[in-house]
C-alpha atoms as a PDB file:
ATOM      1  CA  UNK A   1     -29.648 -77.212 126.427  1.00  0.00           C
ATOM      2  CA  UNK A   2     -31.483 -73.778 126.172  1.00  0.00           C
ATOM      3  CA  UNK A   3     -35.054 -73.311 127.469  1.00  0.00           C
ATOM      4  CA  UNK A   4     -37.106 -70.425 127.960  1.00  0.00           C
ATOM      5  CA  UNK A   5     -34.075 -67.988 127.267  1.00  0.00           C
ATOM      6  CA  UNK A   6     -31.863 -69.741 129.202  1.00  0.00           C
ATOM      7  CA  UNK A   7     -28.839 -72.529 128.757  1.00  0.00           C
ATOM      8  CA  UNK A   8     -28.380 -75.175 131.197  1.00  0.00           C
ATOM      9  CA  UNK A   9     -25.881 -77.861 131.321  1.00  0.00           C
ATOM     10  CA  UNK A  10     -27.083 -81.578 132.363  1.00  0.00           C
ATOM     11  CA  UNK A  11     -24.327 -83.566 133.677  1.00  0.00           C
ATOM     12  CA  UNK A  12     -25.260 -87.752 134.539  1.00  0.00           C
ATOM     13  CA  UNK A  13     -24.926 -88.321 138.391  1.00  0.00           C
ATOM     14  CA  UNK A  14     -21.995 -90.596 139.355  1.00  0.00           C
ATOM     15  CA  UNK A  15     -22.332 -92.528 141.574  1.00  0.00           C
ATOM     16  CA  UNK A  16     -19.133 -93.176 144.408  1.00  0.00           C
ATOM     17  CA  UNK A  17     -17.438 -89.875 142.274  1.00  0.00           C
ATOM     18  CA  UNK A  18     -15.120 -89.892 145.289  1.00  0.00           C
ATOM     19  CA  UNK A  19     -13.767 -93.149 145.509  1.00  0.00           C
ATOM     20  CA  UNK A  20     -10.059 -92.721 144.893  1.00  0.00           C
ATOM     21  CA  UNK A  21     -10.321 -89.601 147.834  1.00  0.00           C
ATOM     22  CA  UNK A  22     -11.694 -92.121 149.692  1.00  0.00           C
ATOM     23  CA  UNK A  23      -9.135 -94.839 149.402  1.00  0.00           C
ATOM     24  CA  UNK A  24      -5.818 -92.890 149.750  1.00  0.00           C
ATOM     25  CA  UNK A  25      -7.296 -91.123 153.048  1.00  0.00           C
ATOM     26  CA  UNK A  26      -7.928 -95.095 154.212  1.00  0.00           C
ATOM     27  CA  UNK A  27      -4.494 -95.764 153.149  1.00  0.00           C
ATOM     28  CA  UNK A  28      -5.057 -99.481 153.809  1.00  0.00           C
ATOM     29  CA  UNK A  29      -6.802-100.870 150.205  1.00  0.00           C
ATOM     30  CA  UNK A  30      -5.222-101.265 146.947  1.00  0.00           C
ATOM     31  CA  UNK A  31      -7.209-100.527 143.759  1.00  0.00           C
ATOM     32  CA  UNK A  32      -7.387-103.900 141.830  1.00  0.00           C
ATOM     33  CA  UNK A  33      -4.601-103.684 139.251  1.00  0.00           C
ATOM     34  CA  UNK A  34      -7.687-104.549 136.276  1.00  0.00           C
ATOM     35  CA  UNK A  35      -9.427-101.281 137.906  1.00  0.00           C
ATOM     36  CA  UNK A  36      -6.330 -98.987 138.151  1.00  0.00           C
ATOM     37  CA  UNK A  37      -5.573-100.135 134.218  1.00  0.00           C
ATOM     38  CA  UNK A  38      -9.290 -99.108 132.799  1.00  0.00           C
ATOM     39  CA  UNK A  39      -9.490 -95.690 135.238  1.00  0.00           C
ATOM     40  CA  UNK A  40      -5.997 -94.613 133.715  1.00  0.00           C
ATOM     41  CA  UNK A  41      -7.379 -95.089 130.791  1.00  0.00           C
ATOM     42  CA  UNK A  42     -10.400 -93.434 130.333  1.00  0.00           C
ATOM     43  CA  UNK A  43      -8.722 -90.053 132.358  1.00  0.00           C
ATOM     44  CA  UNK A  44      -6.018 -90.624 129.591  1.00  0.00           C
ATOM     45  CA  UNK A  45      -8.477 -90.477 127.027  1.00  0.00           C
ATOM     46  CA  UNK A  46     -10.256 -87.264 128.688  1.00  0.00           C
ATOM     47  CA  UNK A  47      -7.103 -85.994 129.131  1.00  0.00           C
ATOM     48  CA  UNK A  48      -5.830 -86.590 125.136  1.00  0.00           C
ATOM     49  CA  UNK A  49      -9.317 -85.323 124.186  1.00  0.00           C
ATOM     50  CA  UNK A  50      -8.846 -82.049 126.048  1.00  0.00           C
ATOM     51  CA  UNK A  51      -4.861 -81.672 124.666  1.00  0.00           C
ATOM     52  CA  UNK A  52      -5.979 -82.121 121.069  1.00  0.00           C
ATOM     53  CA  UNK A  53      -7.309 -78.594 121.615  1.00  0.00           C
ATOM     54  CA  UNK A  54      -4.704 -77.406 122.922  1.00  0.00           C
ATOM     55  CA  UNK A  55      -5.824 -77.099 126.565  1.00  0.00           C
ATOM     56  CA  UNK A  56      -4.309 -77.529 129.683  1.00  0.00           C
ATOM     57  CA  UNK A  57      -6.452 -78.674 132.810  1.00  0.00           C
ATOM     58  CA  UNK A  58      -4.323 -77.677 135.420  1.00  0.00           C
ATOM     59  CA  UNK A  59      -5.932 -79.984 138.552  1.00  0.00           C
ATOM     60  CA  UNK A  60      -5.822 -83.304 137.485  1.00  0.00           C
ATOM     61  CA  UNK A  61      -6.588 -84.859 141.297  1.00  0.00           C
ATOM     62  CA  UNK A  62      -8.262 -87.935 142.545  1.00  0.00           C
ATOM     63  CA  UNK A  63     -10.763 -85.572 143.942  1.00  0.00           C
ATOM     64  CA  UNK A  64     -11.775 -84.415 139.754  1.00  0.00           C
ATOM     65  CA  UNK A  65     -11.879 -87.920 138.609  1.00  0.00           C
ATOM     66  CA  UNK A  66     -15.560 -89.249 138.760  1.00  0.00           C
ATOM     67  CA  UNK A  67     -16.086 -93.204 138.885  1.00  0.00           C
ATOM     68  CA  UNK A  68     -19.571 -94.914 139.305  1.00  0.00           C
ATOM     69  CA  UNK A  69     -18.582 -98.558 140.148  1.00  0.00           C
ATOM     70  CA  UNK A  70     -22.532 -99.584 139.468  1.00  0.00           C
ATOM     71  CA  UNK A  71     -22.645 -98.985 135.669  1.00  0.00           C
ATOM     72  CA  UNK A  72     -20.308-100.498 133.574  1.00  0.00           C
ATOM     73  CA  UNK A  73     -19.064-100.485 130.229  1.00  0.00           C
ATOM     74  CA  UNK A  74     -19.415-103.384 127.497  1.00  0.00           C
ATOM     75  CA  UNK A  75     -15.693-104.460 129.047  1.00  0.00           C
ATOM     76  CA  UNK A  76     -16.808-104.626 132.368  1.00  0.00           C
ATOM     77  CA  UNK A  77     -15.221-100.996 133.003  1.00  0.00           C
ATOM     78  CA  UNK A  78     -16.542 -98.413 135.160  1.00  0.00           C
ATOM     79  CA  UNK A  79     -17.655 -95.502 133.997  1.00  0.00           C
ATOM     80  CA  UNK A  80     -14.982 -92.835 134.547  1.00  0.00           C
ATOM     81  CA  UNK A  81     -15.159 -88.810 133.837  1.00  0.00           C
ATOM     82  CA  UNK A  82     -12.701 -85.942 134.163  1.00  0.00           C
ATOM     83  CA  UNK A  83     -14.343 -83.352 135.522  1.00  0.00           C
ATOM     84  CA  UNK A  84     -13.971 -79.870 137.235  1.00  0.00           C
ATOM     85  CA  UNK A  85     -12.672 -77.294 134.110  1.00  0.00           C
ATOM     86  CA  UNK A  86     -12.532 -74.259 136.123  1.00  0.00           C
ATOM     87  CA  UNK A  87      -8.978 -74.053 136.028  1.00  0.00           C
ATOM     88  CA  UNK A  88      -8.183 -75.125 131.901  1.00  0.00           C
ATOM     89  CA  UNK A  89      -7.383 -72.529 130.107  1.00  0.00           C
ATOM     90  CA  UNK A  90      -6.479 -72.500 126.236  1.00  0.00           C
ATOM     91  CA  UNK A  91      -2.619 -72.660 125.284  1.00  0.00           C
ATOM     92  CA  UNK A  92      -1.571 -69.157 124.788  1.00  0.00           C
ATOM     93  CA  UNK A  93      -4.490 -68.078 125.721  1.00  0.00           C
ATOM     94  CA  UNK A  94      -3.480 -64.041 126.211  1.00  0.00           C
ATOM     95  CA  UNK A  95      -3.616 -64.675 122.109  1.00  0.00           C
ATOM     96  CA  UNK A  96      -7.208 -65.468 121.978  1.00  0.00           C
ATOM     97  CA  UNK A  97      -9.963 -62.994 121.537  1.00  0.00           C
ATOM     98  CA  UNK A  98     -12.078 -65.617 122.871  1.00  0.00           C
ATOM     99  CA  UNK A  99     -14.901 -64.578 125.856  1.00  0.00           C
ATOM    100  CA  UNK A 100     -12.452 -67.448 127.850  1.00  0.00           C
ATOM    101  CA  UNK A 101      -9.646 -65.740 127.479  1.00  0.00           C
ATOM    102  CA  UNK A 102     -11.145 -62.567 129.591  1.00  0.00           C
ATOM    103  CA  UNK A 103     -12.914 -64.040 131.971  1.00  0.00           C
ATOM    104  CA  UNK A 104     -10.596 -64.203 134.636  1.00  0.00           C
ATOM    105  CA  UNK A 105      -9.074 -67.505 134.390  1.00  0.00           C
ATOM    106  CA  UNK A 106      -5.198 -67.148 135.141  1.00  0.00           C
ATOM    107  CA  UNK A 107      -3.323 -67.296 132.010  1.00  0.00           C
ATOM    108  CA  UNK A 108      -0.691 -70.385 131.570  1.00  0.00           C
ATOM    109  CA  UNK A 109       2.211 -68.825 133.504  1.00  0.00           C
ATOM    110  CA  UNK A 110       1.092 -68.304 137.416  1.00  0.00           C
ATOM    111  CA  UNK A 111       0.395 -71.014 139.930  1.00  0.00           C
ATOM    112  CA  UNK A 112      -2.783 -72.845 139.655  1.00  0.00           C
ATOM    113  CA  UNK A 113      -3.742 -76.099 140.933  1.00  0.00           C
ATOM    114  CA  UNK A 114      -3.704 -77.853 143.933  1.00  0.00           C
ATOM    115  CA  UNK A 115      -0.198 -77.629 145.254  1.00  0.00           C
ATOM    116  CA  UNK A 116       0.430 -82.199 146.147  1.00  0.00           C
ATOM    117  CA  UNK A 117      -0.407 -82.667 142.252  1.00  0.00           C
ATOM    118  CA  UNK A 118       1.359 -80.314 140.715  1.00  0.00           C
ATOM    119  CA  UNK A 119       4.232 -80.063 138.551  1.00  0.00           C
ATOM    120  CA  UNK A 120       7.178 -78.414 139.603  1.00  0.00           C
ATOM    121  CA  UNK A 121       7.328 -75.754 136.269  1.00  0.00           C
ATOM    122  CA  UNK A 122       3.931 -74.757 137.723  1.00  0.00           C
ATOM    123  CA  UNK A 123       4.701 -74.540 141.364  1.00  0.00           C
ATOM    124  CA  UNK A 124       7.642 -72.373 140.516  1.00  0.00           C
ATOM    125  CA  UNK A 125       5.969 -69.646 138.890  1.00  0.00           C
ATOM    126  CA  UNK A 126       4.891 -68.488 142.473  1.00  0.00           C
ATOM    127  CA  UNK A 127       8.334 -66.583 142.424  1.00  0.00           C
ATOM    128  CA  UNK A 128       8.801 -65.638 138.524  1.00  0.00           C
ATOM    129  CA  UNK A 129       5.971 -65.886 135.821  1.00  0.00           C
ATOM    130  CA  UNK A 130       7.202 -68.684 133.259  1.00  0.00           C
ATOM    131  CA  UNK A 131       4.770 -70.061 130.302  1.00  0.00           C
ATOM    132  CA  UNK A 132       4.183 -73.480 130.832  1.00  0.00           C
ATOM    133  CA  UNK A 133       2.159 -76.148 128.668  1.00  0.00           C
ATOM    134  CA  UNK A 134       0.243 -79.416 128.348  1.00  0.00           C
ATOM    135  CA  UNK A 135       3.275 -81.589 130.004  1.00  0.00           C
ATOM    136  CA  UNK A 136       2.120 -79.655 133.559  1.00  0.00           C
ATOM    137  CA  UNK A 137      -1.580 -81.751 133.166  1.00  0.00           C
ATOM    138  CA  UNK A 138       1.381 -85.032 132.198  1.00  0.00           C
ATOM    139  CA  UNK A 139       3.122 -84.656 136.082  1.00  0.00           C
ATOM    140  CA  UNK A 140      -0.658 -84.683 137.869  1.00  0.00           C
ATOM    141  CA  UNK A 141      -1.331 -87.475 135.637  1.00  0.00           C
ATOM    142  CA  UNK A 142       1.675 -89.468 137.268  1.00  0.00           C
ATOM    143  CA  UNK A 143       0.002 -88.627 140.718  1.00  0.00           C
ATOM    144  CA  UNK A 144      -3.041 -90.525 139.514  1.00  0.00           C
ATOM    145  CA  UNK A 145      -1.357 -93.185 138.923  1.00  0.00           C
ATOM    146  CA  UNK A 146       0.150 -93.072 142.160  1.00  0.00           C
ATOM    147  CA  UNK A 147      -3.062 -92.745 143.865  1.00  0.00           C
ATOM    148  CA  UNK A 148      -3.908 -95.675 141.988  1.00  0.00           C
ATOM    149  CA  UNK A 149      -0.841 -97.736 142.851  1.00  0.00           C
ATOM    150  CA  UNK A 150      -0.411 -97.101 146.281  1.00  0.00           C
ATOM    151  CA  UNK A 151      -3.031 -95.911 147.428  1.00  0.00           C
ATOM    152  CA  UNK A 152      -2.401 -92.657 149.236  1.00  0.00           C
ATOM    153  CA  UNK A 153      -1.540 -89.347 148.235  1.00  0.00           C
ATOM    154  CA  UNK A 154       0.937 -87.572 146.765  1.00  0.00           C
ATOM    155  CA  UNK A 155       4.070 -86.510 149.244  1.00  0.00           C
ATOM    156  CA  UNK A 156       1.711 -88.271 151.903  1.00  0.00           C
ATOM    157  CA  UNK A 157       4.948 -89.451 153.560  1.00  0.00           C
ATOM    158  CA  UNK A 158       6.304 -86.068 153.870  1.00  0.00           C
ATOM    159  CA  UNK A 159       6.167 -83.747 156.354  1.00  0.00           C
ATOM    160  CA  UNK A 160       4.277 -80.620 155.047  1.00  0.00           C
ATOM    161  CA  UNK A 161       6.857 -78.566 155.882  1.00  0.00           C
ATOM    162  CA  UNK A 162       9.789 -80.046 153.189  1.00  0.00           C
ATOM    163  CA  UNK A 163       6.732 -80.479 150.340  1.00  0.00           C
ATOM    164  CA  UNK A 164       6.960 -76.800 149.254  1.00  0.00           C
ATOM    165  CA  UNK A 165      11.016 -77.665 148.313  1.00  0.00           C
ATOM    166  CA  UNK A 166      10.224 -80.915 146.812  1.00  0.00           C
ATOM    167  CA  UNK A 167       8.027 -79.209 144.408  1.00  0.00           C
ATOM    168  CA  UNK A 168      10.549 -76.484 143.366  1.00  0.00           C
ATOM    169  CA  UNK A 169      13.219 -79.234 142.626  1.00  0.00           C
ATOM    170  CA  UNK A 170      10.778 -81.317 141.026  1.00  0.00           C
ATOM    171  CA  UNK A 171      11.286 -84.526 142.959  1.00  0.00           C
ATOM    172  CA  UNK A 172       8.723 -87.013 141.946  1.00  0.00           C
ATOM    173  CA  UNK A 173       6.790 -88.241 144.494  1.00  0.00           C
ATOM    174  CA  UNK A 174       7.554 -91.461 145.839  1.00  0.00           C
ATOM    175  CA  UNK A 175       5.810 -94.853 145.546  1.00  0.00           C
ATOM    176  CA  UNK A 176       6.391 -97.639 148.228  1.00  0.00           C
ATOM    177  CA  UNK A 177       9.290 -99.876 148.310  1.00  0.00           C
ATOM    178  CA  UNK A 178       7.826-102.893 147.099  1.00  0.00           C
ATOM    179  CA  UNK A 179       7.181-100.605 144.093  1.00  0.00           C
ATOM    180  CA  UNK A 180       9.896 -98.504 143.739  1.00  0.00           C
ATOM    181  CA  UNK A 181      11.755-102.001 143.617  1.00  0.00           C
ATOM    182  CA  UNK A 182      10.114-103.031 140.265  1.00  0.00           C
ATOM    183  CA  UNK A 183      12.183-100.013 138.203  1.00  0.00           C
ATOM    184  CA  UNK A 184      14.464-100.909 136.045  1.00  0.00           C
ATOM    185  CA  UNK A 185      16.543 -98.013 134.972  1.00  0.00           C
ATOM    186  CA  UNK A 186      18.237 -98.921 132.446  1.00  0.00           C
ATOM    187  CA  UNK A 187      15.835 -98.674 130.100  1.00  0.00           C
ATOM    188  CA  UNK A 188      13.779 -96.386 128.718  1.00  0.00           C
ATOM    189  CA  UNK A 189      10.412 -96.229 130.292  1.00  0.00           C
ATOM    190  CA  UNK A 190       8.155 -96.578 127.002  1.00  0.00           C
ATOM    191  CA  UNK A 191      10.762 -99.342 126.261  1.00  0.00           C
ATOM    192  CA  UNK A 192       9.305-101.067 129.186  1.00  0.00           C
ATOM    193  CA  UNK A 193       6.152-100.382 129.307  1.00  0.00           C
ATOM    194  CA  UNK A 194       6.218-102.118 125.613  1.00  0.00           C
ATOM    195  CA  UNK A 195       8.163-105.029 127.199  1.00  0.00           C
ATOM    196  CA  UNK A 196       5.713-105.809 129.832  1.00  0.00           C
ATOM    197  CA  UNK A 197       2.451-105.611 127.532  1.00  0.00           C
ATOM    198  CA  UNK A 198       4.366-107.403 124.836  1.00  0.00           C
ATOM    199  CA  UNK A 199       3.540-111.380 126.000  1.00  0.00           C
ATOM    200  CA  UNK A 200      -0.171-112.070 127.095  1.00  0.00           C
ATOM    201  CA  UNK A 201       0.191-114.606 130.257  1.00  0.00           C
ATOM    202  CA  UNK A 202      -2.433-115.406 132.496  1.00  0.00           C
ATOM    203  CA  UNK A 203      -3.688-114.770 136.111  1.00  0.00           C
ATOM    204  CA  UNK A 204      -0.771-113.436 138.758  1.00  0.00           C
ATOM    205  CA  UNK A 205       1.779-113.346 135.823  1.00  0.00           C
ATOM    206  CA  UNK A 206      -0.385-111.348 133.584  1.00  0.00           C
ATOM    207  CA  UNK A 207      -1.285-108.972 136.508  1.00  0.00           C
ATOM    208  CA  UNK A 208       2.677-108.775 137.898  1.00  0.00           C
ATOM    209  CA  UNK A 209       3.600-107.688 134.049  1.00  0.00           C
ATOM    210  CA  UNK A 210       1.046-104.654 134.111  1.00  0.00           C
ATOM    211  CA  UNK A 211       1.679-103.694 137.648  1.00  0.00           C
ATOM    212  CA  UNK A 212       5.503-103.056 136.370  1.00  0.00           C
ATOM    213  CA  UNK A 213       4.001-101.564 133.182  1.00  0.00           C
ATOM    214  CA  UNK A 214       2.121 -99.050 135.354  1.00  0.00           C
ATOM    215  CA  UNK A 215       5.225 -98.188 137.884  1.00  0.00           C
ATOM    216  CA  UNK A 216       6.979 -97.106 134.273  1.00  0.00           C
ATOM    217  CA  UNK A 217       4.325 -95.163 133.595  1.00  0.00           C
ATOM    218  CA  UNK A 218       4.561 -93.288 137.047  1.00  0.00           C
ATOM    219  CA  UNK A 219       7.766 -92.703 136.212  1.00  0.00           C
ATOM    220  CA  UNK A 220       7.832 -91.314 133.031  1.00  0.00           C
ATOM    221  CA  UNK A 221       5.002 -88.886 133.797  1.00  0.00           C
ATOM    222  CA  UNK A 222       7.027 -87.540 137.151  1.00  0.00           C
ATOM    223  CA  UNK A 223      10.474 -86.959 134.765  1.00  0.00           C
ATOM    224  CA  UNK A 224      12.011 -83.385 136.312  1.00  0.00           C
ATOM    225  CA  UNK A 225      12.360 -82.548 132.489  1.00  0.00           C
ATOM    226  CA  UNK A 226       8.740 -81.520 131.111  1.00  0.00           C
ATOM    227  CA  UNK A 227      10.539 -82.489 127.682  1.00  0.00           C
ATOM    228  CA  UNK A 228      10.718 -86.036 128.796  1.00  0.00           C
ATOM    229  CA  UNK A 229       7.481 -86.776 129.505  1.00  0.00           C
ATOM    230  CA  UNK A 230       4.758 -88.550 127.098  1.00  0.00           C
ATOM    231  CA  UNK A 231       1.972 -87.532 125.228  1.00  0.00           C
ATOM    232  CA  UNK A 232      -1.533 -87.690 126.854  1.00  0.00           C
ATOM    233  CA  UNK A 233      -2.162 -89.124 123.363  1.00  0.00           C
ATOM    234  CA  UNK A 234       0.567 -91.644 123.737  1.00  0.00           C
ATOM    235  CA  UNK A 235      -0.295 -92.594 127.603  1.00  0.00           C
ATOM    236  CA  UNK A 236      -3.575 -93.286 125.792  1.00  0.00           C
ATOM    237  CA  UNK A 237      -3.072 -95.647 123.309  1.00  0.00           C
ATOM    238  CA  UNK A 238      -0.383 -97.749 125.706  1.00  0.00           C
ATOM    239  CA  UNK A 239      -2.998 -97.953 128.202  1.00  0.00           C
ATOM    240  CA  UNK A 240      -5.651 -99.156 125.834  1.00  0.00           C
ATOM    241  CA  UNK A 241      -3.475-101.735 124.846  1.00  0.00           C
ATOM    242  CA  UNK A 242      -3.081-102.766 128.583  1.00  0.00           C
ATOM    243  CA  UNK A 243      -6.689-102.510 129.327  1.00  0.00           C
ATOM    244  CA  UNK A 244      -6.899-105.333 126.108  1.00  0.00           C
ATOM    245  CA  UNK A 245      -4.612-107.487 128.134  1.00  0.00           C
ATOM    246  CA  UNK A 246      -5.933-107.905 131.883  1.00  0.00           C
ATOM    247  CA  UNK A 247      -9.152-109.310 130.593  1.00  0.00           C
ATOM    248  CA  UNK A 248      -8.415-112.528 133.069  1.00  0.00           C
ATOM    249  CA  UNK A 249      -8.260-110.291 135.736  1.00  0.00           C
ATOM    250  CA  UNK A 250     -11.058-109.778 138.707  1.00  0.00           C
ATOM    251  CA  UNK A 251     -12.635-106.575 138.876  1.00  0.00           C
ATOM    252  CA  UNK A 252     -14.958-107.337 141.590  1.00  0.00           C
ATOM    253  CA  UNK A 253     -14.801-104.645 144.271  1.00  0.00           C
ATOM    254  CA  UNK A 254     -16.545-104.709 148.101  1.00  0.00           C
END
């Protein structure tokens, strides 16, 4: 909006824009599964919005994702926003003769981000510059989830001292037991993620079904091979179909 000679940006307060910070430092609350389904989704959405332009975030956090639990949606969804840009930066961006593109934004192949979130191909440029692309914003996206699983954060479980070589190796970070029991391996991870969305049941059935559909996500986001990972575009429009299928699922919250 420009008034008298100047341009202003107006942004909509949210309200409880912390809420995910605020339940992995508690550590002792799970996000309902409904909840975690329809946040995923609308940061998936931001997120394929943002990739369709080819750019790359670089600090998708808890912390960045806004959530006001008072107004909701037509689905009885929150309203959820992706926010804090300071860090995107266009794909090849040294190519652009763009104002962005000088303005001091790191280009796409140093370290930029916040260091628990962050995929290893980014992390590793601290010791050799590498170009890196949209599959970096993919990895953080897998922390989310975790977050939302869980919740706590990222490496939380690891002293701070062996994070640094986790990172380098790209070794996903873990999610509890009772969760990391609900893999199954020997499938493909879209291949289960259709599997578990496939069959509409109701109540604890229907939420067990997307809770498994959600650990393959986590998974596939976190693979050490960028190559392997989906599509924002793709998380997207599985997670839609997901948020379509925990309609008999609570989202009341305290």
């Amino acid at each position: 909006m420009e008034r008298y000679g100047c341009t202003a940006i107006f942004a909509p307060c949210v309200i409880q824009q912390l809420y995910l910070e605020k339940l992995a430092r508690a550590g002792d609350k799970d996000v309902p599964v409904a909840l975690a389904v329809f946040i995923a989704r609308d940061v998936a959405c931001a997120l394929a919005e943002l990739h369709s332009r080819h750019i790359i975030h670089r600090d998708i956090k808890g912390e960045n994702i806004l959530i006001d639990l008072e107004e909701k949606r037509d689905d009885g969804s929150p309203i959820v926003k992706l926010c804090d840009f300071d860090r995107a930066i266009p794909l090849r961006s040294s190519l652009h003769s763009c104002c962005i593109a000088h303005t001091g934004i790191p280009p796409p192949d140093v370290c930029v981000g916040t260091p628990q979130w962050m995929a290893a191909q980014v992390f590793r440029t601290m010791d050799k510059r590498d170009m890196y692309g949209l599959e970096v914003d993919i990895w953080s996206f897998g922390c989310l989830l975790l977050v939302l699983l869980t919740p706590q954060f990222p490496y939380s479980d690891i002293p701070e001292t062996y994070i640094h070589g986790f990172l380098k190796i790209g070794k996903r970070p873990c999610l509890t037991e009772e969760l990391e029991e609900l893999t199954d391996t020997g499938m493909e991870w879209e291949d289960i993620v259709i599997v578990q969305l496939d069959v509409e049941l109701k109540g604890l059935q229907n939420e067990s079904k997307i809770l498994k559909s959600l650990v393959a996500l986590d998974y596939w986001c976190t693979e050490s091979n960028a190559k392997d990972r989906p599509t924002a575009k793709k998380l997207y429009n599985l997670l839609a179909h997901a948020s379509s299928v925990v309609g008999s699922i609570s989202l009341e919250q305290e």
